[in-house]
PDB file of N, CA and C in Angstrom:
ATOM      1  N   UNK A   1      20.448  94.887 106.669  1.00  0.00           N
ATOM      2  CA  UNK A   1      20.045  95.484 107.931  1.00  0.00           C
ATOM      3  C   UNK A   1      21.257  95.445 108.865  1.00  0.00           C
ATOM      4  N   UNK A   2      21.467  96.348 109.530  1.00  0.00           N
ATOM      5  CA  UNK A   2      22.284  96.707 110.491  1.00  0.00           C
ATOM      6  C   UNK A   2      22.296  96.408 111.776  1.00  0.00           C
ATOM      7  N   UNK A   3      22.638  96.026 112.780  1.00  0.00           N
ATOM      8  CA  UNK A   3      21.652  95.904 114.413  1.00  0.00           C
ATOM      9  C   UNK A   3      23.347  95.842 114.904  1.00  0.00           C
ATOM     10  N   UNK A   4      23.106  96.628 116.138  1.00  0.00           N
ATOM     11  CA  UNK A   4      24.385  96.864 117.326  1.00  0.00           C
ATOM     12  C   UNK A   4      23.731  96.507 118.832  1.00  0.00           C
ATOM     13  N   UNK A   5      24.867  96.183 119.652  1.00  0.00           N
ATOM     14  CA  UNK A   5      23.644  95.721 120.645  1.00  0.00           C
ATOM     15  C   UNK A   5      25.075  96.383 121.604  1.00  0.00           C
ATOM     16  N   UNK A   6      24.174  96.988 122.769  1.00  0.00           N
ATOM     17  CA  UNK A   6      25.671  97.872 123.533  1.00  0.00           C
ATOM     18  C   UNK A   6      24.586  97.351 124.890  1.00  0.00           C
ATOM     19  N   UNK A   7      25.731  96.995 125.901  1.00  0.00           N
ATOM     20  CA  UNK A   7      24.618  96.348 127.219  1.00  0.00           C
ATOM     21  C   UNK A   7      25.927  97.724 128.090  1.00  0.00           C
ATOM     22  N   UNK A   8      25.382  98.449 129.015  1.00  0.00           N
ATOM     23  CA  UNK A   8      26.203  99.136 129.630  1.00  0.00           C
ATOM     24  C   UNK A   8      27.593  99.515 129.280  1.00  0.00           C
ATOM     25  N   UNK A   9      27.185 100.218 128.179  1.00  0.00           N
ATOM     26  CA  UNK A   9      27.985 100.812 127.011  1.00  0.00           C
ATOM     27  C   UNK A   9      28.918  99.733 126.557  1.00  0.00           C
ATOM     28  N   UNK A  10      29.118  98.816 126.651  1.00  0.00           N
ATOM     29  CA  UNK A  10      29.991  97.895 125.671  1.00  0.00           C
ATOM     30  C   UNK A  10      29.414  97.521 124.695  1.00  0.00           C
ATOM     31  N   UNK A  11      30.173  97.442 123.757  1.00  0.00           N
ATOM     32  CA  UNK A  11      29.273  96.708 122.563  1.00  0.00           C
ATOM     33  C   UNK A  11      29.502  95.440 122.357  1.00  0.00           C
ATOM     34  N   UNK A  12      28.455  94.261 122.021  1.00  0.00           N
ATOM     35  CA  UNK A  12      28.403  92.850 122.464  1.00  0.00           C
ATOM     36  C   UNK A  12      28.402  92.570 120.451  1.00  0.00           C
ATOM     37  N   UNK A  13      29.161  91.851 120.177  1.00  0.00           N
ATOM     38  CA  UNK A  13      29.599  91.364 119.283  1.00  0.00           C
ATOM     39  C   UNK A  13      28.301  90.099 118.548  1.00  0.00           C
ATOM     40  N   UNK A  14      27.749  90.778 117.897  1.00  0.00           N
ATOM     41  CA  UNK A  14      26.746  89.470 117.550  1.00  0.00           C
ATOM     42  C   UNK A  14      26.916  88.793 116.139  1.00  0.00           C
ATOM     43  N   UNK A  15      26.583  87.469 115.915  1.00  0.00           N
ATOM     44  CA  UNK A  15      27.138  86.221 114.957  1.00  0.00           C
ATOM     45  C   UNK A  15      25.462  87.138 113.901  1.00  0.00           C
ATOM     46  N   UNK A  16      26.083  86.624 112.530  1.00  0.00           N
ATOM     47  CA  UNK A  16      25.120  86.904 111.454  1.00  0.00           C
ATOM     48  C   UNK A  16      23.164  86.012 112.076  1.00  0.00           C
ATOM     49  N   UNK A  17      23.076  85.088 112.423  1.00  0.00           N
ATOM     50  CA  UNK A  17      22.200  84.321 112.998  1.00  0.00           C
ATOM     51  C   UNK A  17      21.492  85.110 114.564  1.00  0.00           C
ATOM     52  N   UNK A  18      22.078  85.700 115.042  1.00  0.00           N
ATOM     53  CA  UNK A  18      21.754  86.553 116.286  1.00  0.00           C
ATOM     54  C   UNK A  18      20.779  87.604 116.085  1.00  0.00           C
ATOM     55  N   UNK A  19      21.472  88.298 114.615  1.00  0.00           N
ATOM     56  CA  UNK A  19      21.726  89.632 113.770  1.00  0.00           C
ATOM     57  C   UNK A  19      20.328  89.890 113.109  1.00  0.00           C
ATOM     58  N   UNK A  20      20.142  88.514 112.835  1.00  0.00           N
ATOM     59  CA  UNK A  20      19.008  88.981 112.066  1.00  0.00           C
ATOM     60  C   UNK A  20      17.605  88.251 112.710  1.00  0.00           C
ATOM     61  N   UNK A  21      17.749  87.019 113.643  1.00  0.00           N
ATOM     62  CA  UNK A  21      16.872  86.731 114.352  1.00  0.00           C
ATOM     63  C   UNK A  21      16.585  88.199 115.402  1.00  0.00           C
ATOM     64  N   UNK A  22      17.327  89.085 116.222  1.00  0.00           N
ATOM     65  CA  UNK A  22      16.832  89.977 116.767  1.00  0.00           C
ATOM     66  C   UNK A  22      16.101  90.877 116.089  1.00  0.00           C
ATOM     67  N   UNK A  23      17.148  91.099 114.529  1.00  0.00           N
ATOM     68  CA  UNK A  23      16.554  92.407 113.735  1.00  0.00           C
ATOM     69  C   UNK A  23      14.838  92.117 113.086  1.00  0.00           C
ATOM     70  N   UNK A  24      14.540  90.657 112.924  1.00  0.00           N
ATOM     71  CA  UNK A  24      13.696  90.656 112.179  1.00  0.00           C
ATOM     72  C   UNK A  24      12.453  90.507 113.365  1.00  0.00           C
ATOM     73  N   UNK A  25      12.474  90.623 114.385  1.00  0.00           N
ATOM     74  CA  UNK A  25      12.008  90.473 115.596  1.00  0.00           C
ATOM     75  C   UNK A  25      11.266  91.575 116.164  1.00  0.00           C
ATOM     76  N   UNK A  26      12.264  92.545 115.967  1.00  0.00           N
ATOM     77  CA  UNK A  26      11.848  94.500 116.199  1.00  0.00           C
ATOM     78  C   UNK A  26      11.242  94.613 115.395  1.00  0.00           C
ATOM     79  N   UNK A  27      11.840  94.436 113.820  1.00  0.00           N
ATOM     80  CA  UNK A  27      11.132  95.389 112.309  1.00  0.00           C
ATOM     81  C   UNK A  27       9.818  94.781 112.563  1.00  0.00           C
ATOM     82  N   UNK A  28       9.726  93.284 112.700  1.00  0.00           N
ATOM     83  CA  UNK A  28       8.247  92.540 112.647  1.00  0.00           C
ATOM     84  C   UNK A  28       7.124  93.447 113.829  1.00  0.00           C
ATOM     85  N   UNK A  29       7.561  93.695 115.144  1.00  0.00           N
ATOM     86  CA  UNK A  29       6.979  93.796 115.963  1.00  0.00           C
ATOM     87  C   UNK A  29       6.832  95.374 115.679  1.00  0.00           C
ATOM     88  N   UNK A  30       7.752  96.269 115.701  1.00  0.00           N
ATOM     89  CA  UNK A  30       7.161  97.854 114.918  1.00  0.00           C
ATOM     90  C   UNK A  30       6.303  98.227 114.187  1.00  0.00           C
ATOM     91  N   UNK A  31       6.661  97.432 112.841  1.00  0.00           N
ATOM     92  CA  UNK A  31       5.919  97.619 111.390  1.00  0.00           C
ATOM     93  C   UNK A  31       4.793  97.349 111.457  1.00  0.00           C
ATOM     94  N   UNK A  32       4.206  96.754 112.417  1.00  0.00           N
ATOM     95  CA  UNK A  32       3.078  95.961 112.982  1.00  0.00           C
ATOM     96  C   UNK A  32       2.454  96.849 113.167  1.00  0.00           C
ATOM     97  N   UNK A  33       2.575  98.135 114.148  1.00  0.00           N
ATOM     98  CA  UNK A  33       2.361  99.301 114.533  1.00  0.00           C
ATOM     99  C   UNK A  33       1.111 100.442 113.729  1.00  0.00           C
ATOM    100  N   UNK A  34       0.512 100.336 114.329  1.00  0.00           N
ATOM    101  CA  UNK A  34      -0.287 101.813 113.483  1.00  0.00           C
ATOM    102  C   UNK A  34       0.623 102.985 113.159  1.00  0.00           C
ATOM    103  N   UNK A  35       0.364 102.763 111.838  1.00  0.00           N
ATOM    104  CA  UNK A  35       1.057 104.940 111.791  1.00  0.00           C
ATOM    105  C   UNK A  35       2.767 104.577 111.452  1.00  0.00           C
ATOM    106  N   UNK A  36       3.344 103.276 111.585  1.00  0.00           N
ATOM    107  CA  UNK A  36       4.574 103.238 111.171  1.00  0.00           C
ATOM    108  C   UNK A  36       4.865 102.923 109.536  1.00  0.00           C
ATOM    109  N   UNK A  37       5.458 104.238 109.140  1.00  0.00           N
ATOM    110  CA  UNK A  37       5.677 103.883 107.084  1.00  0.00           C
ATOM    111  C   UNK A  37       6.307 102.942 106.777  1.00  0.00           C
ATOM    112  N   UNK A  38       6.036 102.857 105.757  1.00  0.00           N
ATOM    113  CA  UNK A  38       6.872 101.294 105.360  1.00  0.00           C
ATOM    114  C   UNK A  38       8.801 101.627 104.754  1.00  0.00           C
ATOM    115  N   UNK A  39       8.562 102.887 104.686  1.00  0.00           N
ATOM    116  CA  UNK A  39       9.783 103.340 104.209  1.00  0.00           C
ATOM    117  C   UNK A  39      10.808 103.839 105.462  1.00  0.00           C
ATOM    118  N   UNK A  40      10.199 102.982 106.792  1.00  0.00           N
ATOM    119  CA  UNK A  40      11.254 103.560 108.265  1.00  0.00           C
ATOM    120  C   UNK A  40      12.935 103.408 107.621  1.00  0.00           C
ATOM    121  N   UNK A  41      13.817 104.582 108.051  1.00  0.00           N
ATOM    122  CA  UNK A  41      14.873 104.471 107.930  1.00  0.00           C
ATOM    123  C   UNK A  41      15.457 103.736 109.252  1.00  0.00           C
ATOM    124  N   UNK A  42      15.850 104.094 110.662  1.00  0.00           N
ATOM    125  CA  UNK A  42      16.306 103.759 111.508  1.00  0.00           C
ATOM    126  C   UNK A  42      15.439 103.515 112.913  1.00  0.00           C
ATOM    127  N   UNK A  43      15.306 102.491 113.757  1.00  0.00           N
ATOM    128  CA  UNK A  43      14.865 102.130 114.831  1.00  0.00           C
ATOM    129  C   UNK A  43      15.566 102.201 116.158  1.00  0.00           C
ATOM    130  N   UNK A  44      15.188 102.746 116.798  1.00  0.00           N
ATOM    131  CA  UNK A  44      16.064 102.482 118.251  1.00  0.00           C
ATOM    132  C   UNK A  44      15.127 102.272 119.287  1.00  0.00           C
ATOM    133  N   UNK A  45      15.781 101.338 120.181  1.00  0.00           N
ATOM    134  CA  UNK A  45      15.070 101.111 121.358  1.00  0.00           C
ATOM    135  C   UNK A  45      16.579 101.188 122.407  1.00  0.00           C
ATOM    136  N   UNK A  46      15.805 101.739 123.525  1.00  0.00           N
ATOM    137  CA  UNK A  46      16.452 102.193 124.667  1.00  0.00           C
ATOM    138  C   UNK A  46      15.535 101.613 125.821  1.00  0.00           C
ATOM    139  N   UNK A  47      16.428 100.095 126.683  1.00  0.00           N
ATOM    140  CA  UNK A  47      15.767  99.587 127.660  1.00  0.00           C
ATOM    141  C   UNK A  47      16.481  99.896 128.997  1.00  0.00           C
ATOM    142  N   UNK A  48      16.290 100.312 129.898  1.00  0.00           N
ATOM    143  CA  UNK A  48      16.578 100.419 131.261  1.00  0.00           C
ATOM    144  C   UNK A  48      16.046  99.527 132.480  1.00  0.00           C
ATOM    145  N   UNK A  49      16.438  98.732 132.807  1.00  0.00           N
ATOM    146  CA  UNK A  49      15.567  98.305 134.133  1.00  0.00           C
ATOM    147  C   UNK A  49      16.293  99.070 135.738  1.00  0.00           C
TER     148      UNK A  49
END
């Protein structure tokens, strides 16, 4: 799994342990989802406050 993390367009450098505690965090909380296949290729989330 892949995961990039850009905070006001920089991109923030994350350790293998970061990487996959965030990634497995989203996939868990998506997949969860009604109506989401099990075969998702790519996820994005876009947060603004």
């Amino acid at each position: 799994m892949g995961l990039k993390l850009k905070v006001d367009g920089k991109d923030i450098p994350l350790n293998e342990f970061v990487e996959k505690m965030l990634g497995g965090a989203v996939v868990g909380a998506v997949t969860s989802l009604k109506g989401i296949k099990e075969e998702w290729k790519k996820i994005e989330i876009d947060i603004s406050k």
